[in-house]
N, C-alpha and C. Protein backbone atom coordinates (compact mmCIF):
# COMPACT_ATOMS: atom_id res chain seq x y z
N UNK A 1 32.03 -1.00 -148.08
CA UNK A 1 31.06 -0.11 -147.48
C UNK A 1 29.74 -0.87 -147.31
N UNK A 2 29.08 -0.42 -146.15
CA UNK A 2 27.32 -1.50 -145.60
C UNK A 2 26.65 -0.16 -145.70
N UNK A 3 25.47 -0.09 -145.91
CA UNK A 3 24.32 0.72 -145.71
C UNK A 3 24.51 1.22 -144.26
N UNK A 4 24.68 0.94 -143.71
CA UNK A 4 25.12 2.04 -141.98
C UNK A 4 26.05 3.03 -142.47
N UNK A 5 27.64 2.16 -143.14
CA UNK A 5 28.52 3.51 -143.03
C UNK A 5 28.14 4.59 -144.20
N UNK A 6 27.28 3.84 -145.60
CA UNK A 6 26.48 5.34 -146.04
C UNK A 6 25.68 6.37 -145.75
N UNK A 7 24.66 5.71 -144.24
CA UNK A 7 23.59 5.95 -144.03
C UNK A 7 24.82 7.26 -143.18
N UNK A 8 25.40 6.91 -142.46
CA UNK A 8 26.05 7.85 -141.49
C UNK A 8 27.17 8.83 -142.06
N UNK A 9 27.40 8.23 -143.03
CA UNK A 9 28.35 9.01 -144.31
C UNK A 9 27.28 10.74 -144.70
N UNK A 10 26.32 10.02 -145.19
CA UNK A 10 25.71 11.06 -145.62
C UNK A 10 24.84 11.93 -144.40
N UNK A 11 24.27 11.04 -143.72
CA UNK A 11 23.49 11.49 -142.46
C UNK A 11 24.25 13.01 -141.75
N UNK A 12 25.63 12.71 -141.88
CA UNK A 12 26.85 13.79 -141.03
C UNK A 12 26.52 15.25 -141.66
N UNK A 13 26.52 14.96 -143.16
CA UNK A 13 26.78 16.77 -143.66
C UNK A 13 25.07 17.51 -143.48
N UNK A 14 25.69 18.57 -143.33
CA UNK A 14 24.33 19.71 -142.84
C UNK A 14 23.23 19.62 -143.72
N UNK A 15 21.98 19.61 -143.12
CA UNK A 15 20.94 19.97 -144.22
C UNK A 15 20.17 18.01 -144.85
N UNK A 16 21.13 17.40 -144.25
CA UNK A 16 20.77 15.84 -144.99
C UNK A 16 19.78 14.97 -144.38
N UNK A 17 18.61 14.86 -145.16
CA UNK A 17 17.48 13.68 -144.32
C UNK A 17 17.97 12.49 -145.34
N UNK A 18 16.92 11.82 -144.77
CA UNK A 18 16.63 10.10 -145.13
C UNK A 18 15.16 9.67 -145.35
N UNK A 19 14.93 9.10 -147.00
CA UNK A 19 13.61 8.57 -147.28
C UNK A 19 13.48 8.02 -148.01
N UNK A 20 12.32 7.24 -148.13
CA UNK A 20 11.88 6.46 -149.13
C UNK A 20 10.54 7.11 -149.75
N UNK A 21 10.46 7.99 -150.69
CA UNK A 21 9.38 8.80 -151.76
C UNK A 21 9.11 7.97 -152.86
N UNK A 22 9.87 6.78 -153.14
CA UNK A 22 9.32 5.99 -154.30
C UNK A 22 8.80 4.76 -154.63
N UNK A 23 9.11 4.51 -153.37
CA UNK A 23 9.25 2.80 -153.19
C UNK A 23 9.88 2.62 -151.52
N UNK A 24 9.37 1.45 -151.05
CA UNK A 24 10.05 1.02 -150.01
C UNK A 24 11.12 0.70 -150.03
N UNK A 25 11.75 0.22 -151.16
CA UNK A 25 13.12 -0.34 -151.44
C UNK A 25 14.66 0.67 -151.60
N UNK A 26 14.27 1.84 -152.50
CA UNK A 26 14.86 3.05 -152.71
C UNK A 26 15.35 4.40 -150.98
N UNK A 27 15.94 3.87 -150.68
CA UNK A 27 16.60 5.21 -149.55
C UNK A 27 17.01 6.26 -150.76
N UNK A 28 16.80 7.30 -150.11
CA UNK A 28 17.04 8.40 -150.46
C UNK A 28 17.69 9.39 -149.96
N UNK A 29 18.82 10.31 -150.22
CA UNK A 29 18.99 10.87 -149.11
C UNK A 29 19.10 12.38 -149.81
N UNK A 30 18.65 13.45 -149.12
CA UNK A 30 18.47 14.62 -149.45
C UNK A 30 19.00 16.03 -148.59
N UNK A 31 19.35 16.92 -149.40
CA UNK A 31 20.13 18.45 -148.62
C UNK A 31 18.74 18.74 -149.15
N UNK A 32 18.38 19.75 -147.82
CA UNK A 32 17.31 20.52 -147.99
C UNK A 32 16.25 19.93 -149.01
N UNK A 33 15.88 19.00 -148.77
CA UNK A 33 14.38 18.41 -150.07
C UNK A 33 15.18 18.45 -151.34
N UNK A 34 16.34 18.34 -151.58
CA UNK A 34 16.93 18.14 -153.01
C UNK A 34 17.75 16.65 -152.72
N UNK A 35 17.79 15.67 -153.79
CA UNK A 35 18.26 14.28 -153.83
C UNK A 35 19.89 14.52 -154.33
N UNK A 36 20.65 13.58 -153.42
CA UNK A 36 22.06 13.83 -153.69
C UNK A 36 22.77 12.33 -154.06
N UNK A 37 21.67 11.07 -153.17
CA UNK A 37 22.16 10.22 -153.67
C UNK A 37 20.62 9.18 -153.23
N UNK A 38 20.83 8.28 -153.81
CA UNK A 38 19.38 6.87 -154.07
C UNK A 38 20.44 5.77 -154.03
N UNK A 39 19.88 4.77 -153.24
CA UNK A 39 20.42 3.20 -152.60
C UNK A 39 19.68 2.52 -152.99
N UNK A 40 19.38 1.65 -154.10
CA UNK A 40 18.61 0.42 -153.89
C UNK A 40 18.46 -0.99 -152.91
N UNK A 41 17.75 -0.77 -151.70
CA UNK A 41 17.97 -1.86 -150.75
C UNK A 41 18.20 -2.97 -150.99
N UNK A 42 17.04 -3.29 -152.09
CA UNK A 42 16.89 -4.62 -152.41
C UNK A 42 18.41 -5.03 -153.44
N UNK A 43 19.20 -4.35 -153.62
CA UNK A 43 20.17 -4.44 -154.37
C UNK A 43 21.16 -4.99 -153.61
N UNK A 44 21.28 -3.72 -152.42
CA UNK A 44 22.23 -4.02 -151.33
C UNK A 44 21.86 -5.26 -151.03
N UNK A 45 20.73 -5.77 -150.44
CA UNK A 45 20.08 -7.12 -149.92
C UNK A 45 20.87 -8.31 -150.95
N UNK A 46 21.17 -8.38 -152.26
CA UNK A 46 21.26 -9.34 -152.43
C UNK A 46 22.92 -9.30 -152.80
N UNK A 47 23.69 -8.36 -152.16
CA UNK A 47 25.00 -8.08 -152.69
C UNK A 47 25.61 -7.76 -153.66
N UNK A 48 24.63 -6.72 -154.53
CA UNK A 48 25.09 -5.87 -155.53
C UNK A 48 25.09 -4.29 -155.08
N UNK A 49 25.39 -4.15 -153.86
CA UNK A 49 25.08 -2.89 -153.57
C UNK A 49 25.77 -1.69 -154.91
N UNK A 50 24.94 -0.50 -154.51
CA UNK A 50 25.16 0.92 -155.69
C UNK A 50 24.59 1.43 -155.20
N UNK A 51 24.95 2.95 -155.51
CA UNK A 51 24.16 4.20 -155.17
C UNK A 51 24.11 5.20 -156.63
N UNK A 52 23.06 5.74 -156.99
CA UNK A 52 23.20 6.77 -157.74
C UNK A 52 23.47 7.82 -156.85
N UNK A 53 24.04 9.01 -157.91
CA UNK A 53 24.44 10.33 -157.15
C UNK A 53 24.44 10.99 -158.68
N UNK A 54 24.36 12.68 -157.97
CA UNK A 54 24.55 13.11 -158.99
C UNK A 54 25.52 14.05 -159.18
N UNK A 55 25.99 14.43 -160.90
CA UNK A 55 27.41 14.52 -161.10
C UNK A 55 27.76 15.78 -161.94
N UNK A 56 28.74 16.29 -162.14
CA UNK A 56 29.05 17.36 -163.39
C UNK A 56 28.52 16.29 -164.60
N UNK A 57 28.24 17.18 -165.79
CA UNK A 57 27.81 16.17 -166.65
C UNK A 57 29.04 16.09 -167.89
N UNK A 58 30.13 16.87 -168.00
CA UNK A 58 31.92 15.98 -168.20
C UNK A 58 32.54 15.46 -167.54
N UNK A 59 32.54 15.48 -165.91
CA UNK A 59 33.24 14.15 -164.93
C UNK A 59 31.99 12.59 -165.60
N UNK A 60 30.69 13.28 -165.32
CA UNK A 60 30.12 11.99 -165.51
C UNK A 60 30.26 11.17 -166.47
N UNK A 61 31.08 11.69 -167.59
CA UNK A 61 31.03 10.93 -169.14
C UNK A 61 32.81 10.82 -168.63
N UNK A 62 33.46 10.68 -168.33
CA UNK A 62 34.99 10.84 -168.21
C UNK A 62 35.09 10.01 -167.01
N UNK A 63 34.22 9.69 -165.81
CA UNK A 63 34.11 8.38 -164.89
C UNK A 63 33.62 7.31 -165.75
N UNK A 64 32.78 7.45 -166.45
CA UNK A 64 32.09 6.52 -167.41
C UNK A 64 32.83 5.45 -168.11
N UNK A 65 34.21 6.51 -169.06
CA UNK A 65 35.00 6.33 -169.93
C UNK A 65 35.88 5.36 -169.10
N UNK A 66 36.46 5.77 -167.53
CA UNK A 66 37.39 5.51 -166.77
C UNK A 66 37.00 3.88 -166.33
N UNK A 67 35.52 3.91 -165.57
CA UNK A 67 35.71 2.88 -164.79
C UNK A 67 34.52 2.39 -164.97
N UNK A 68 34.55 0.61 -165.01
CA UNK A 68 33.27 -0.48 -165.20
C UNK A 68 32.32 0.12 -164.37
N UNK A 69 32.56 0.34 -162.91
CA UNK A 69 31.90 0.16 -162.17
C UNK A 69 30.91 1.60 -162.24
N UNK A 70 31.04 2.44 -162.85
CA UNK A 70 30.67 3.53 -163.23
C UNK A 70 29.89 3.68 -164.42
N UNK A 71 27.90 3.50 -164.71
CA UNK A 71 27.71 3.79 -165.39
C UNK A 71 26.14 5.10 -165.43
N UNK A 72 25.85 4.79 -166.71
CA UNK A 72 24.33 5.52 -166.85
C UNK A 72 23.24 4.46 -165.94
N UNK A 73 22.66 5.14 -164.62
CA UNK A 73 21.60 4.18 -164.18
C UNK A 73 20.34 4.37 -164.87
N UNK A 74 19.09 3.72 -164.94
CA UNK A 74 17.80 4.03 -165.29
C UNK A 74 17.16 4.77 -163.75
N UNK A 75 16.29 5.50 -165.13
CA UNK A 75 15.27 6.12 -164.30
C UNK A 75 15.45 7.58 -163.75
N UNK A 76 16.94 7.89 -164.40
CA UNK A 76 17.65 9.53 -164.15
C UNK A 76 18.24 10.00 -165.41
N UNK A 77 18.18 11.18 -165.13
CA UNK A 77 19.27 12.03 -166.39
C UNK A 77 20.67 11.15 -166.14
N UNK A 78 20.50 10.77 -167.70
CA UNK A 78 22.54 10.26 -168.15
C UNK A 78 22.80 11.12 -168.13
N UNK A 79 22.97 12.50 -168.24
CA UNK A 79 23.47 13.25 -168.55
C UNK A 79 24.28 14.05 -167.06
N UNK A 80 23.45 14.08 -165.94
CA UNK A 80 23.68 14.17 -164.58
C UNK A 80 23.92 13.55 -163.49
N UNK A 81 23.32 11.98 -163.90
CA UNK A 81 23.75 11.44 -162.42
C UNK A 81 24.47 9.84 -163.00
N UNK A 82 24.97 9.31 -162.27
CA UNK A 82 25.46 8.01 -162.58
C UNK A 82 25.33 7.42 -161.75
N UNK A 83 25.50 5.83 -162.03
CA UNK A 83 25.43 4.81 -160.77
C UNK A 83 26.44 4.19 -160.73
N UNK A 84 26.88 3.93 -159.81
CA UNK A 84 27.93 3.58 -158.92
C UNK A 84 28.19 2.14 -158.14
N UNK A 85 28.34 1.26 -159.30
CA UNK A 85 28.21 -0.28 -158.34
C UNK A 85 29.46 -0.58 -157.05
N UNK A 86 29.11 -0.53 -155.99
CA UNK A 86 30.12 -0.19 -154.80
C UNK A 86 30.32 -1.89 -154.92
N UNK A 87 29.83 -2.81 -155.20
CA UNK A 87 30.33 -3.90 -154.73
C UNK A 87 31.06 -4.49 -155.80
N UNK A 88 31.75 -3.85 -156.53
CA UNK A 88 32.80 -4.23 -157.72
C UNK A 88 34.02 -3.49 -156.58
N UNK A 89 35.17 -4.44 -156.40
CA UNK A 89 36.39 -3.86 -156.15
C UNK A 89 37.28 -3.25 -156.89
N UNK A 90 37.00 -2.37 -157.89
CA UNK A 90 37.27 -1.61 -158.71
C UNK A 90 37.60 -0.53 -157.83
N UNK A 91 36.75 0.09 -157.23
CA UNK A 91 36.64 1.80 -156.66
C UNK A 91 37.06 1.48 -154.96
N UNK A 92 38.27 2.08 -155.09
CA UNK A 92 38.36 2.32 -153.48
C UNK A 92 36.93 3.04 -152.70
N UNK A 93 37.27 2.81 -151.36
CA UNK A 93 36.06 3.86 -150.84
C UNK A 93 36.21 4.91 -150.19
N UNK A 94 37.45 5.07 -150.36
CA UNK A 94 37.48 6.94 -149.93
C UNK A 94 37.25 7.87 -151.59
N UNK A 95 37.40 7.30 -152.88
CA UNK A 95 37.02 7.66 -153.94
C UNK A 95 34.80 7.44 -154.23
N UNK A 96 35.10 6.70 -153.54
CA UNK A 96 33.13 6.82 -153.61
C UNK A 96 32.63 7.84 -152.58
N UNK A 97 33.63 7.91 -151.57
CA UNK A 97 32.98 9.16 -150.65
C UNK A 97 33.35 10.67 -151.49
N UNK A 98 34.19 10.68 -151.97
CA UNK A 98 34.42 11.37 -152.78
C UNK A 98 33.50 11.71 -153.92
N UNK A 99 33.08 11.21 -154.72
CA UNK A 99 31.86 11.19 -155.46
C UNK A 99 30.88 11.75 -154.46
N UNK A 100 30.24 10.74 -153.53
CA UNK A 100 28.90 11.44 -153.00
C UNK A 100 29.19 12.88 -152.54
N UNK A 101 30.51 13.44 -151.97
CA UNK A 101 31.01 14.82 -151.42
C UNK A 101 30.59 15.33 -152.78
N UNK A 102 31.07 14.97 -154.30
CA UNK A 102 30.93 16.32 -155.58
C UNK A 102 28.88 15.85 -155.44
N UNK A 103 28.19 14.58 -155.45
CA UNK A 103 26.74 14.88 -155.76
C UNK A 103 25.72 15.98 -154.50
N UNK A 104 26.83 15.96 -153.10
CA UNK A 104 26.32 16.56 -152.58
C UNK A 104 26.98 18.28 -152.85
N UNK A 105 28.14 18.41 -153.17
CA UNK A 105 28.38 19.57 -153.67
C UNK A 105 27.47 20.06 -154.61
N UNK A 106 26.93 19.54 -156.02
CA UNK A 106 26.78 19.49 -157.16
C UNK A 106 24.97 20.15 -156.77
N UNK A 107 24.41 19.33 -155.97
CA UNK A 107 23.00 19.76 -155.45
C UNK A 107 23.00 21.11 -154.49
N UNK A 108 23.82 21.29 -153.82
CA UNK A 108 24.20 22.69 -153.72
C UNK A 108 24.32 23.77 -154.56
N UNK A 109 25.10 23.57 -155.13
CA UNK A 109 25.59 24.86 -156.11
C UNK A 109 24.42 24.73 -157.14
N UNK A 110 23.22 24.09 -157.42
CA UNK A 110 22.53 24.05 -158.29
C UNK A 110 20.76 25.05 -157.43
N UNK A 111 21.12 25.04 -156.01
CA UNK A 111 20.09 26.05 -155.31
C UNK A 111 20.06 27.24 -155.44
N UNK A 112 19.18 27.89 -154.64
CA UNK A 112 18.91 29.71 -155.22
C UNK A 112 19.63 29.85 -153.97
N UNK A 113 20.22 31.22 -154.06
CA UNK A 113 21.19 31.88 -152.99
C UNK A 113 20.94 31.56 -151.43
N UNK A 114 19.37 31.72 -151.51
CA UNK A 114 18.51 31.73 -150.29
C UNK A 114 18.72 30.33 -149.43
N UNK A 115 18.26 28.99 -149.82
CA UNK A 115 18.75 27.91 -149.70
C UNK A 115 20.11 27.75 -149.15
N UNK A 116 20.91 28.37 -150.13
CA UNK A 116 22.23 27.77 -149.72
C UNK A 116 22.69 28.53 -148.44
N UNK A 117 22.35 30.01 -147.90
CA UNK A 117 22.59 30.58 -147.09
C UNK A 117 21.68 29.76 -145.68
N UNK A 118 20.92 28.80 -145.99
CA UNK A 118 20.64 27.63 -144.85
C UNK A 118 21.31 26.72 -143.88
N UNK A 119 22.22 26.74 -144.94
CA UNK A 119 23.29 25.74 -144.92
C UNK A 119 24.51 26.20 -143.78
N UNK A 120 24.79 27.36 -143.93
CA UNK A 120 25.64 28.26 -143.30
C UNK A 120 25.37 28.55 -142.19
């Protein structure tokens, strides 16, 4: 996976922008002003690409358990989100789209009724 097919991965589902709120380096991508997943550019740039996303917090300890490429990133709840080193051939990539589908599920089901009836 390149930063295009995430950018357009995520870009597709309803409700999803694109930013950088922390840093120039950090993409961000968001349902309705809520964060579903964070890219470190400069990461990608040097061929360690990852994305955090965020997760149930027993899948997240049970991906953890499962796979290297799967851990606690800094700078977020361990408890909710994990990072995801995409450039370990460990993780297929219809299983990482998979992931970002539950962090973008996961930021959903965590809105007030109102919100989510946006979506619809």
């Amino acid at each position: 996976m390149n930063i295009e097919q995430l950018r357009e991965y995520c870009l597709k589902k309803k409700g999803v922008t694109e930013e950088f709120p922390f840093d120039e380096h950090t993409l961000v991508f968001k349902v309705l002003g809520k964060i579903f997943v964070m890219a470190p550019l400069d990461k990608w740039d040097i061929g360690e690409a990852s994305v955090t996303i965020k997760c149930d917090p027993d899948y997240t300890i049970e991906l953890r358990e499962q796979y290297e490429s799967i851990y606690a990133g800094p700078y977020v709840s361990n408890k909710h989100w994990n990072t995801v080193a995409i450039y370990k051939s460990e993780l297929q990539l219809q299983f990482i789209l998979d992931l970002i589908d539950h962090s973008y599920d996961m930021v959903i089901k965590g809105m007030t009724k109102k919100l989510r009836e946006k979506l619809s």
